[in-house]
C-alpha atoms as a PDB file:
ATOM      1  CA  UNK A   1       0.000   0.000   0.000  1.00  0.00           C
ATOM      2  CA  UNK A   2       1.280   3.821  -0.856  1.00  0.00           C
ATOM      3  CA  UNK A   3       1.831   5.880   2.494  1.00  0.00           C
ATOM      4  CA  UNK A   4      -1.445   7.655   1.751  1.00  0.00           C
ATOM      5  CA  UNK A   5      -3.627   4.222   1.661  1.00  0.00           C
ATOM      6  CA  UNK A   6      -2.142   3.898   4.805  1.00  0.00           C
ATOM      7  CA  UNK A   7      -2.861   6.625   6.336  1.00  0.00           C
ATOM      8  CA  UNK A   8      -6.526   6.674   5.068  1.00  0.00           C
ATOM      9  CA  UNK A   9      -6.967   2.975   6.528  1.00  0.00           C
ATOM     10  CA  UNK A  10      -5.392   3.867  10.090  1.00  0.00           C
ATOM     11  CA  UNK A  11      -7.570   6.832  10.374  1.00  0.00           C
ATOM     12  CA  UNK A  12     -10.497   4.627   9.215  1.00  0.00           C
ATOM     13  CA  UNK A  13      -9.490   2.183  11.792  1.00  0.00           C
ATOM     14  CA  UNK A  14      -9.370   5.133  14.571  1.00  0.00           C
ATOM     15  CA  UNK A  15     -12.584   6.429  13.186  1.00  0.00           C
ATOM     16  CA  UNK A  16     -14.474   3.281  13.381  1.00  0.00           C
ATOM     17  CA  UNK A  17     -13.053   2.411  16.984  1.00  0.00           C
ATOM     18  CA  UNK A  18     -14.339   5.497  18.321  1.00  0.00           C
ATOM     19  CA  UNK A  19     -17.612   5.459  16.976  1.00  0.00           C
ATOM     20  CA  UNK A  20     -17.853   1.816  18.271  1.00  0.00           C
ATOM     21  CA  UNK A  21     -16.563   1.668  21.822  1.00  0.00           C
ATOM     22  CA  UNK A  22     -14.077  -1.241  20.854  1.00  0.00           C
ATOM     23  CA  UNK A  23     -10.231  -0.911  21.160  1.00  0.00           C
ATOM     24  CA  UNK A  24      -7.792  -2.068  18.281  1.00  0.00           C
ATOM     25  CA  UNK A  25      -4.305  -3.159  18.392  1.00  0.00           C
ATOM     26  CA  UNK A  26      -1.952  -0.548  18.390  1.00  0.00           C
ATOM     27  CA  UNK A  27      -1.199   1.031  14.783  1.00  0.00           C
ATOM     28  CA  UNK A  28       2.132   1.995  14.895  1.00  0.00           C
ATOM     29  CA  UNK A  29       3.222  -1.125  13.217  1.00  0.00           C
ATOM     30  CA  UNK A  30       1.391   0.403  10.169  1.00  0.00           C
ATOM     31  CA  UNK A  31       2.783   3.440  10.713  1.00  0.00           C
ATOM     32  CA  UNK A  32       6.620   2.557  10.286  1.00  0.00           C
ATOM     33  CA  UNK A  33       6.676   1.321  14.031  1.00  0.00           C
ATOM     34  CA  UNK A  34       9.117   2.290  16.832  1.00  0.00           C
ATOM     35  CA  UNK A  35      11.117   4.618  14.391  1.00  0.00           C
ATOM     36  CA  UNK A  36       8.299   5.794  12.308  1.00  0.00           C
ATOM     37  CA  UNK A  37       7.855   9.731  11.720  1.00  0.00           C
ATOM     38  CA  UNK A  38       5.750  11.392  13.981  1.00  0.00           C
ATOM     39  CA  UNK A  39       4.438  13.793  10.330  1.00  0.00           C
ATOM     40  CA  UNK A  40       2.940  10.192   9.141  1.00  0.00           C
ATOM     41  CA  UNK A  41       0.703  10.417  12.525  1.00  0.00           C
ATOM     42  CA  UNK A  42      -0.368  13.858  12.139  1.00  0.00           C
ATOM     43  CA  UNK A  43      -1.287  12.827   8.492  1.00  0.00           C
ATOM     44  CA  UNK A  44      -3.800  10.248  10.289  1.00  0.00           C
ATOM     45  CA  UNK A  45      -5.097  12.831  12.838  1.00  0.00           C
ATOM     46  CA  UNK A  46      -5.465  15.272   9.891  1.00  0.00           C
ATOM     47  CA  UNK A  47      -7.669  12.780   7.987  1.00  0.00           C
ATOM     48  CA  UNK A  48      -9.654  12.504  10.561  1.00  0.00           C
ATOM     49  CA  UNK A  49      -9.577  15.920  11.448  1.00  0.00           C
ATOM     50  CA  UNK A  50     -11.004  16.731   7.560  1.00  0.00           C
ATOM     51  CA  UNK A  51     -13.700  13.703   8.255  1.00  0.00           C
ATOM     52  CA  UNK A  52     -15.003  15.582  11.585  1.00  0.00           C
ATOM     53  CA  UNK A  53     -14.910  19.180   9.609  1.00  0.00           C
ATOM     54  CA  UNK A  54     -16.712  17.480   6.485  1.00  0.00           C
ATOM     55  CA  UNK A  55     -19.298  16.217   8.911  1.00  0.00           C
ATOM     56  CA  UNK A  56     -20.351  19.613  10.630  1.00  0.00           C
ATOM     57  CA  UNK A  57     -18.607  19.348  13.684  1.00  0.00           C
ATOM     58  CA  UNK A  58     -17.363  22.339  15.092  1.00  0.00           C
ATOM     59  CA  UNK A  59     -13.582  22.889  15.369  1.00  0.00           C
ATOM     60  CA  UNK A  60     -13.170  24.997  18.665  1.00  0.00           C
ATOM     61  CA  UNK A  61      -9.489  24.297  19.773  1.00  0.00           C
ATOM     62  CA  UNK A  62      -6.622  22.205  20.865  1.00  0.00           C
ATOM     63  CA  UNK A  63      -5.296  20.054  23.668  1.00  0.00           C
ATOM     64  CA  UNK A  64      -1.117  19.562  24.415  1.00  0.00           C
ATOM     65  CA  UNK A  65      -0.709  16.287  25.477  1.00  0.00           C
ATOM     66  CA  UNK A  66       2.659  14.762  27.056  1.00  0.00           C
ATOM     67  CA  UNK A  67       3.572  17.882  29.208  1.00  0.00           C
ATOM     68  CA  UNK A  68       3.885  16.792  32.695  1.00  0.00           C
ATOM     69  CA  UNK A  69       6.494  14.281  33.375  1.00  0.00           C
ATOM     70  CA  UNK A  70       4.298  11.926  35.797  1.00  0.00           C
ATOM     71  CA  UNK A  71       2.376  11.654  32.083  1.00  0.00           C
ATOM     72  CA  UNK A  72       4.873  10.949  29.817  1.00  0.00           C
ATOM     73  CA  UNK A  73       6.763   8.530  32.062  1.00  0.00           C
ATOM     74  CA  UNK A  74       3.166   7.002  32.526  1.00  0.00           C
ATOM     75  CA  UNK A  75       2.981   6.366  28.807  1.00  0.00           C
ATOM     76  CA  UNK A  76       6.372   5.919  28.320  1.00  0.00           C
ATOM     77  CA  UNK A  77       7.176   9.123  25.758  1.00  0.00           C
ATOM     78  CA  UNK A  78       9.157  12.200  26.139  1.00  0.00           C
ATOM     79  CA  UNK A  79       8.029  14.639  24.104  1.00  0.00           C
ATOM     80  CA  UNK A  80       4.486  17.143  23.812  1.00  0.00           C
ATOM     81  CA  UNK A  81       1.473  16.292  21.357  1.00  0.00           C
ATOM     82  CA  UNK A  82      -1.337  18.120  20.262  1.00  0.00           C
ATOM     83  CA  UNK A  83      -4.754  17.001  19.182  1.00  0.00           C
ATOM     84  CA  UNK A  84      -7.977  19.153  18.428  1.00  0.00           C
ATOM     85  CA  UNK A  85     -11.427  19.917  20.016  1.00  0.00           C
ATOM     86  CA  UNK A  86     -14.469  20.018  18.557  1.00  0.00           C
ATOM     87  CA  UNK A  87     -17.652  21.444  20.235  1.00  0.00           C
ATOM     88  CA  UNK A  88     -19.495  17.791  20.441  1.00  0.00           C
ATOM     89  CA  UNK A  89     -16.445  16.828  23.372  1.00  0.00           C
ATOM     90  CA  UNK A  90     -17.427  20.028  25.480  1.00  0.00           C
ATOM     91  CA  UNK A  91     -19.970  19.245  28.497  1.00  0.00           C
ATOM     92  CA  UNK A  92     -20.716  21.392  31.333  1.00  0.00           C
ATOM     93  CA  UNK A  93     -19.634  21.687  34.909  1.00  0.00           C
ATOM     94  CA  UNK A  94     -20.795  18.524  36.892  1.00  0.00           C
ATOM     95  CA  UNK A  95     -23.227  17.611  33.605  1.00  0.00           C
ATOM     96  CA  UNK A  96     -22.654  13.691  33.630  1.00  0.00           C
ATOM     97  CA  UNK A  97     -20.741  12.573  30.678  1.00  0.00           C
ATOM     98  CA  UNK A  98     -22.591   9.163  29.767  1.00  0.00           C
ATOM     99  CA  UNK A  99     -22.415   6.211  29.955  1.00  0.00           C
ATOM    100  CA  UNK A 100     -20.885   3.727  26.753  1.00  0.00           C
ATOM    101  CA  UNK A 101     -19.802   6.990  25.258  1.00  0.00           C
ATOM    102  CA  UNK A 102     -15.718   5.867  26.018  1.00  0.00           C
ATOM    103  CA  UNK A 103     -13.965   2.875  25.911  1.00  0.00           C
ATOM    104  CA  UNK A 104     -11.246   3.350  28.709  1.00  0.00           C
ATOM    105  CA  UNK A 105     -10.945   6.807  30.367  1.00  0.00           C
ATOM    106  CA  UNK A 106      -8.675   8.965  32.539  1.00  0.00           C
ATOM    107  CA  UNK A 107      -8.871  12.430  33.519  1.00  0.00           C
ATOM    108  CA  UNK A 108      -6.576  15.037  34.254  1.00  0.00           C
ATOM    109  CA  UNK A 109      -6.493  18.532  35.610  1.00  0.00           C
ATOM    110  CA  UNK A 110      -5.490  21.061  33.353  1.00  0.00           C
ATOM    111  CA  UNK A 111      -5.487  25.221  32.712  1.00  0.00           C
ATOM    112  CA  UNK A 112      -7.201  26.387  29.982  1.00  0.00           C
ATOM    113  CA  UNK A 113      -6.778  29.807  27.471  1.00  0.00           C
ATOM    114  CA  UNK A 114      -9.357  31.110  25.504  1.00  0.00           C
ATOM    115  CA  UNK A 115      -7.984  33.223  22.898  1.00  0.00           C
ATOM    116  CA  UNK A 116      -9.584  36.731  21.901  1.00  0.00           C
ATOM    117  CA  UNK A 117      -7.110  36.842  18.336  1.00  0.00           C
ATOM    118  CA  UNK A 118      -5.557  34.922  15.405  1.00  0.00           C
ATOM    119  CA  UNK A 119      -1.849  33.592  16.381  1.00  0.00           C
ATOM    120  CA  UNK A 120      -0.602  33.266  12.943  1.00  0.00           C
ATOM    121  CA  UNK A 121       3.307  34.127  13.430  1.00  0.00           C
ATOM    122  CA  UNK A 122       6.131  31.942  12.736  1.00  0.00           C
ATOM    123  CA  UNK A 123       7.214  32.306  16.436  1.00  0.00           C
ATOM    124  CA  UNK A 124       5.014  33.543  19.352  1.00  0.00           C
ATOM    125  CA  UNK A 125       6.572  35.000  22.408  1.00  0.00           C
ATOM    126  CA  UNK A 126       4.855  35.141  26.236  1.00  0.00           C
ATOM    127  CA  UNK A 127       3.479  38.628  24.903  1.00  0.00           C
ATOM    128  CA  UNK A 128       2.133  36.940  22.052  1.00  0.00           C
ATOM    129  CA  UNK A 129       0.091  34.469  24.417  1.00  0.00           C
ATOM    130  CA  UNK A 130      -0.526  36.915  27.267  1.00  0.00           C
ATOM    131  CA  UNK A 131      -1.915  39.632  25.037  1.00  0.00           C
ATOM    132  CA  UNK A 132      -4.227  37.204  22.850  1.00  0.00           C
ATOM    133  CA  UNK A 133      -5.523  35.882  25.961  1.00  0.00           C
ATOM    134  CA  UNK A 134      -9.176  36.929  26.865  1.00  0.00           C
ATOM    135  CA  UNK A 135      -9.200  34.888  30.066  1.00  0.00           C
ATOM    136  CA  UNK A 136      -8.333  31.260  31.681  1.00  0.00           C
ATOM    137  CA  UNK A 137     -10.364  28.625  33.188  1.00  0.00           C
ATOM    138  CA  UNK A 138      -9.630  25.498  35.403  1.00  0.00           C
ATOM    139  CA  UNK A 139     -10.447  22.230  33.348  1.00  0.00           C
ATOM    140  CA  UNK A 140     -11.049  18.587  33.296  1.00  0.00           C
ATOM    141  CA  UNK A 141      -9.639  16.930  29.936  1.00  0.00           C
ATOM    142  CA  UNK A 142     -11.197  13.682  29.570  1.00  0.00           C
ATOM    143  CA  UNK A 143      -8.982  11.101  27.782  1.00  0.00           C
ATOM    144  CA  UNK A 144      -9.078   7.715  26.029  1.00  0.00           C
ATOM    145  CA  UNK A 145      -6.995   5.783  23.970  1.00  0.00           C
ATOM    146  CA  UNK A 146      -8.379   4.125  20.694  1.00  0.00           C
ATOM    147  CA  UNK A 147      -5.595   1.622  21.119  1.00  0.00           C
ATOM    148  CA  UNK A 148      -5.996  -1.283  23.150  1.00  0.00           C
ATOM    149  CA  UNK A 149      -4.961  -1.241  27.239  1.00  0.00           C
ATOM    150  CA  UNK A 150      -3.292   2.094  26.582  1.00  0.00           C
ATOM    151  CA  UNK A 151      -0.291   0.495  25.070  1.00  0.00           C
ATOM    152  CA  UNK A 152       0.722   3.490  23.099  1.00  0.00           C
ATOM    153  CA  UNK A 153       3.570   4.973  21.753  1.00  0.00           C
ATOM    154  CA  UNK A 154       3.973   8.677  20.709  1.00  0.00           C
ATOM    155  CA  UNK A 155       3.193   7.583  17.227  1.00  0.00           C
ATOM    156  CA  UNK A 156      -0.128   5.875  18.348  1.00  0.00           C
ATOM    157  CA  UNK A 157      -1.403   9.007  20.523  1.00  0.00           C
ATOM    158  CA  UNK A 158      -0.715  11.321  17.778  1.00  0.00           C
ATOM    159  CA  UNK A 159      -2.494   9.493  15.232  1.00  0.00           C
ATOM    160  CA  UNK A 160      -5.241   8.843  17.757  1.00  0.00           C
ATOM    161  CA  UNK A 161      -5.748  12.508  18.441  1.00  0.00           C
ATOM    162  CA  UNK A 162      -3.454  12.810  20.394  1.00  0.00           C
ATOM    163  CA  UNK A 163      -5.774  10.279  23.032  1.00  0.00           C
ATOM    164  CA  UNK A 164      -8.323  12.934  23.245  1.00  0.00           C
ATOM    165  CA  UNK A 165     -11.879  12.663  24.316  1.00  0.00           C
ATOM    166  CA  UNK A 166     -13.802  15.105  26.166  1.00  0.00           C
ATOM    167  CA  UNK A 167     -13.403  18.494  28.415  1.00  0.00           C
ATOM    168  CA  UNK A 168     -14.929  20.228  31.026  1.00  0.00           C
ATOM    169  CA  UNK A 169     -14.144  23.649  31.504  1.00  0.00           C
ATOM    170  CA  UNK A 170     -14.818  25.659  34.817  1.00  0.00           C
ATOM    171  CA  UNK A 171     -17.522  29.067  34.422  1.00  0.00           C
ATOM    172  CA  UNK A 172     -15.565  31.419  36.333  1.00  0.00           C
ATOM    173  CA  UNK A 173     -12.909  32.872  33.824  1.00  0.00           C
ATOM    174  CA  UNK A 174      -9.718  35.211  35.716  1.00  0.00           C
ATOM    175  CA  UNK A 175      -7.380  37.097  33.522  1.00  0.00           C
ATOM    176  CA  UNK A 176      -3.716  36.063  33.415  1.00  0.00           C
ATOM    177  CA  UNK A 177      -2.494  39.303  35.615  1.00  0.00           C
ATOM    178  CA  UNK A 178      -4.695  37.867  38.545  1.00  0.00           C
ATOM    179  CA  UNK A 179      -2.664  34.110  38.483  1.00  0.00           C
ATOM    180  CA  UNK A 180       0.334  32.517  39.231  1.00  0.00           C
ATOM    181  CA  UNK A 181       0.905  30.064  36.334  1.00  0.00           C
ATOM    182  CA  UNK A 182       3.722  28.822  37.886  1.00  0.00           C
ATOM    183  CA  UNK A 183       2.839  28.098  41.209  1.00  0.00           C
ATOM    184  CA  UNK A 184      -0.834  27.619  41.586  1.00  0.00           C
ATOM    185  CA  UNK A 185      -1.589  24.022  43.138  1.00  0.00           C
ATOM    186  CA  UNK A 186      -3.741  21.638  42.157  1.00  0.00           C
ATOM    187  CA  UNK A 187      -5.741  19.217  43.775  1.00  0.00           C
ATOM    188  CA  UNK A 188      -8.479  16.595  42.731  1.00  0.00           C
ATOM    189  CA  UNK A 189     -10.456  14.771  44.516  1.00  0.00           C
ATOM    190  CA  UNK A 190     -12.959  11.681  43.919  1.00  0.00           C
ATOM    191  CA  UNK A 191     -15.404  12.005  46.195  1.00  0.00           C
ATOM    192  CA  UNK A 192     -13.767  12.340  49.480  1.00  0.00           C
ATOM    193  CA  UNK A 193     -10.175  11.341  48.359  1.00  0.00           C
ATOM    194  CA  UNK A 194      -7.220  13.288  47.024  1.00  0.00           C
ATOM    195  CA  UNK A 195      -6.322  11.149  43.666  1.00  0.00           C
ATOM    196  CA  UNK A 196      -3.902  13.741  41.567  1.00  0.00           C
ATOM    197  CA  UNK A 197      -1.844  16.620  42.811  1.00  0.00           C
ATOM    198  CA  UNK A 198       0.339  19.022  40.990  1.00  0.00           C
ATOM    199  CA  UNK A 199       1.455  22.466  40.122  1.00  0.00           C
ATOM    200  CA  UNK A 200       1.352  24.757  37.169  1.00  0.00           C
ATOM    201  CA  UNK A 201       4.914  24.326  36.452  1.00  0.00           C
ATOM    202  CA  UNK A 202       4.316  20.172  36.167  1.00  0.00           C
ATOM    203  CA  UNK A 203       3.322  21.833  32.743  1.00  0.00           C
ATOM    204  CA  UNK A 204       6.455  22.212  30.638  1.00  0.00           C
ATOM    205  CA  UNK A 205       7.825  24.571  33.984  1.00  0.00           C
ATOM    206  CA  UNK A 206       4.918  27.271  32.606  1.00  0.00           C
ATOM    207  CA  UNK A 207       1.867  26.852  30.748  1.00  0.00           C
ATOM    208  CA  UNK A 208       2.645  29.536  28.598  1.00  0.00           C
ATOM    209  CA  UNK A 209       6.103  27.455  27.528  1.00  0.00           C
ATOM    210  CA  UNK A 210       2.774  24.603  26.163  1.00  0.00           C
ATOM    211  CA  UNK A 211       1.023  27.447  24.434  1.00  0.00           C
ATOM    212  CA  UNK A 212       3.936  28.752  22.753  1.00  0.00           C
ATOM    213  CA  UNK A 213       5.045  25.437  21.860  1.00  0.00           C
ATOM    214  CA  UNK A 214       1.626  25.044  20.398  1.00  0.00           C
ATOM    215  CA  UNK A 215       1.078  28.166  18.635  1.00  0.00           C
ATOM    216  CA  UNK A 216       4.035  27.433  16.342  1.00  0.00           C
ATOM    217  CA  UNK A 217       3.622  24.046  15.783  1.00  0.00           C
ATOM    218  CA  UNK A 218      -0.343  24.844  14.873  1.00  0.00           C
ATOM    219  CA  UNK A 219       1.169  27.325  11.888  1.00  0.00           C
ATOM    220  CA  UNK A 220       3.582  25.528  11.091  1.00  0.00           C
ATOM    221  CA  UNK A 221       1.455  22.439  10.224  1.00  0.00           C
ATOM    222  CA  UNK A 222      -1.117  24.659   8.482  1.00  0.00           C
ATOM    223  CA  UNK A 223      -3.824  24.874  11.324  1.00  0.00           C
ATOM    224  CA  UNK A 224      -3.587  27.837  13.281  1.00  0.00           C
ATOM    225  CA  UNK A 225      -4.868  29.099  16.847  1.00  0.00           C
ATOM    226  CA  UNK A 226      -7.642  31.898  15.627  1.00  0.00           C
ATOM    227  CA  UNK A 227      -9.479  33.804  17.929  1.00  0.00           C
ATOM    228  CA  UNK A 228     -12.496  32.534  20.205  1.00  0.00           C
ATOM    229  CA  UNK A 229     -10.035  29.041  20.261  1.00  0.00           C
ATOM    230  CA  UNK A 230     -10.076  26.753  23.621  1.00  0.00           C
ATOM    231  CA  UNK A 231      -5.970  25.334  24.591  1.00  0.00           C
ATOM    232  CA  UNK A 232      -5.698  23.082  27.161  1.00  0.00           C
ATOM    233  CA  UNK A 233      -2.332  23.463  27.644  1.00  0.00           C
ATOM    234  CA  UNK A 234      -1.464  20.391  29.615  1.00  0.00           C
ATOM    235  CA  UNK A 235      -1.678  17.929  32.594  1.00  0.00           C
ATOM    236  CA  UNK A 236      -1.077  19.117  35.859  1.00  0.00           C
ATOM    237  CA  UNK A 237      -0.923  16.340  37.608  1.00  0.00           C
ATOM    238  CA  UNK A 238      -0.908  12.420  36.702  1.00  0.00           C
ATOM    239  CA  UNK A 239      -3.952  11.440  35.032  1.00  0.00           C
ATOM    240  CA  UNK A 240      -6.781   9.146  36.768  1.00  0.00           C
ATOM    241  CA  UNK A 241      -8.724   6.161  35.920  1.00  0.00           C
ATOM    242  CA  UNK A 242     -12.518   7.314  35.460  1.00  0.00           C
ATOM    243  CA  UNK A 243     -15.064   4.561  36.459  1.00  0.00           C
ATOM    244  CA  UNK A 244     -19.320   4.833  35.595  1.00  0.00           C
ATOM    245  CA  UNK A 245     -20.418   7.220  38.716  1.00  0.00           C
ATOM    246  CA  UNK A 246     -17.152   8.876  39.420  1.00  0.00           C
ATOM    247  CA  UNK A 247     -16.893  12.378  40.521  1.00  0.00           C
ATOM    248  CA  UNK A 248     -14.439  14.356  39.801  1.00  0.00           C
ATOM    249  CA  UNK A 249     -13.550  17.763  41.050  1.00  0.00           C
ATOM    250  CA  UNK A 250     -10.273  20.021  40.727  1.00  0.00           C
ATOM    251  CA  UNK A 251      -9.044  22.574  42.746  1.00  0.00           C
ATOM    252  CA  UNK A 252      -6.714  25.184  40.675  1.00  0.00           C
ATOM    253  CA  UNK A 253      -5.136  28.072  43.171  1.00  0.00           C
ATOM    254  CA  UNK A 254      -6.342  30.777  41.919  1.00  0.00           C
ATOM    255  CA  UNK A 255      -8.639  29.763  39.189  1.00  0.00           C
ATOM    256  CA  UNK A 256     -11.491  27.668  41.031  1.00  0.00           C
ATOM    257  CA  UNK A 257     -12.955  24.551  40.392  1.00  0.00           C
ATOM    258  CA  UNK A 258     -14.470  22.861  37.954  1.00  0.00           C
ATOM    259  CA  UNK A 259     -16.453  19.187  38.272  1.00  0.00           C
ATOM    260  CA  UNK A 260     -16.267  16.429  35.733  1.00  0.00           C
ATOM    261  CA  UNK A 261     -18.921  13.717  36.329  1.00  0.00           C
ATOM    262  CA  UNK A 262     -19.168   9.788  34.638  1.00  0.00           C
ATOM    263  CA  UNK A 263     -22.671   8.951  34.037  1.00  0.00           C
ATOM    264  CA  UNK A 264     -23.564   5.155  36.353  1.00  0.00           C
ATOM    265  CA  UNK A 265     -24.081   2.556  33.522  1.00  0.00           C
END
């Protein structure tokens, strides 16, 4: 098969485990396994990407993926993703996210941007980020791997969307002047028990280090940040296992908290 029949059938693959709730074996094999370029992923999230777009769901930003070190020595990878959001993954603070929508999900704590303009520069600065900011919000990313028992690699992740799923953003937005990226602490609990903590700087030492990270890479690969955008710019904290009826809430110093909540089957 030519690279682009492979690509098409991965994403197909992807596509088709998503929409049925049943993992596949991991696809890097496909892909050019353990040494395969991480461009021939993003070709299969792009696909899929286009699919989504061509269907009439709404693009409305990005996650980072692999930022915190607990993560990435969790999956095994040492380097950031991205992956995008569409409007259909969004739910509400504390609305239950139902049940047999995901196949095996974690959550993690993360800060999110909402843009107010286009980041279309070769290379963004802080002042860049800070000044196209509009406001931040504490948030719940919801993930879950297409690929069977989470056995990924980087080139599985990417390919898979970079593992995304769902989000949960908080209500109350602060402005960046009023927070300490850095330093704020994290906390979530499940129910009555403390299951992730972290700090802002678990987050590639600054948040703003994810979002300038991401701003480039989105232009450079053709796709990028415009204003009214969502970025959850990374994990906090190590991510959770998310069982039917869990409750999750996160604490963010300074920002709030927001509630993500798994439907009972």
């Amino acid at each position: 098969m030519s690279n682009s029949a492979v690509v098409e059938s991965v994403a197909l693959a992807l596509r088709s485990a998503e929409l049925s709730q049943t993992a596949i074996a991991p696809i890097r094999p496909q892909l050019g396994g353990e040494t395969a370029d991480v461009d021939i992923a993003y070709a299969v999230q792009e696909v899929n990407t286009e699919r989504a777009l061509s269907e009439g769901r709404r693009l409305v930003g990005r996650k980072i993926g692999l930022t915190s070190i607990a993560v990435q020595k969790q999956l095994g990878v040492d380097s950031p993703d991205f992956g995008m959001l569409f409007a259909d993954m969004a739910y509400g603070d504390g609305e239950a996210i139902p049940a047999g929508l995901l196949i095996q999900p974690k959550v993690e704590a993360e800060i999110a941007l909402v843009i107010n303009k286009d980041l279309t520069k070769e290379k963004h600065t802080y002042a860049d980020i800070i000044s196209a900011t509009e406001y931040a919000l504490p948030a719940i990313e919801v993930v879950d791997s297409r690929i069977e028992n989470w056995k990924i690699s980087l080139i599985d992740t990417v390919a898979d969307n970079a593992s995304s799923a769902a989000f949960v953003l908080g209500s109350k937005p602060v402005k960046l002047e009023n927070l300490d990226l850095v330093n704020c602490k994290m906390v979530m609990m499940r129910a009555d028990e403390v299951v992730s903590q972290g700090v802002g700087k678990a987050c590639l030492a600054n948040p703003l280090n994810a979002a300038v990270w991401l701003a480039d890479e989105m232009v450079r690969r053709g796709r990028p940040l415009l204003a009214g955008d969502i970025v959850l710019t990374g994990a906090l904290g190590p991510m959770v296992v998310a069982q039917p009826g869990d409750e999750f809430k996160v604490e963010i110093e300074g920002f709030g908290s927001v509630v993500a909540a798994f439907a009972a089957e």
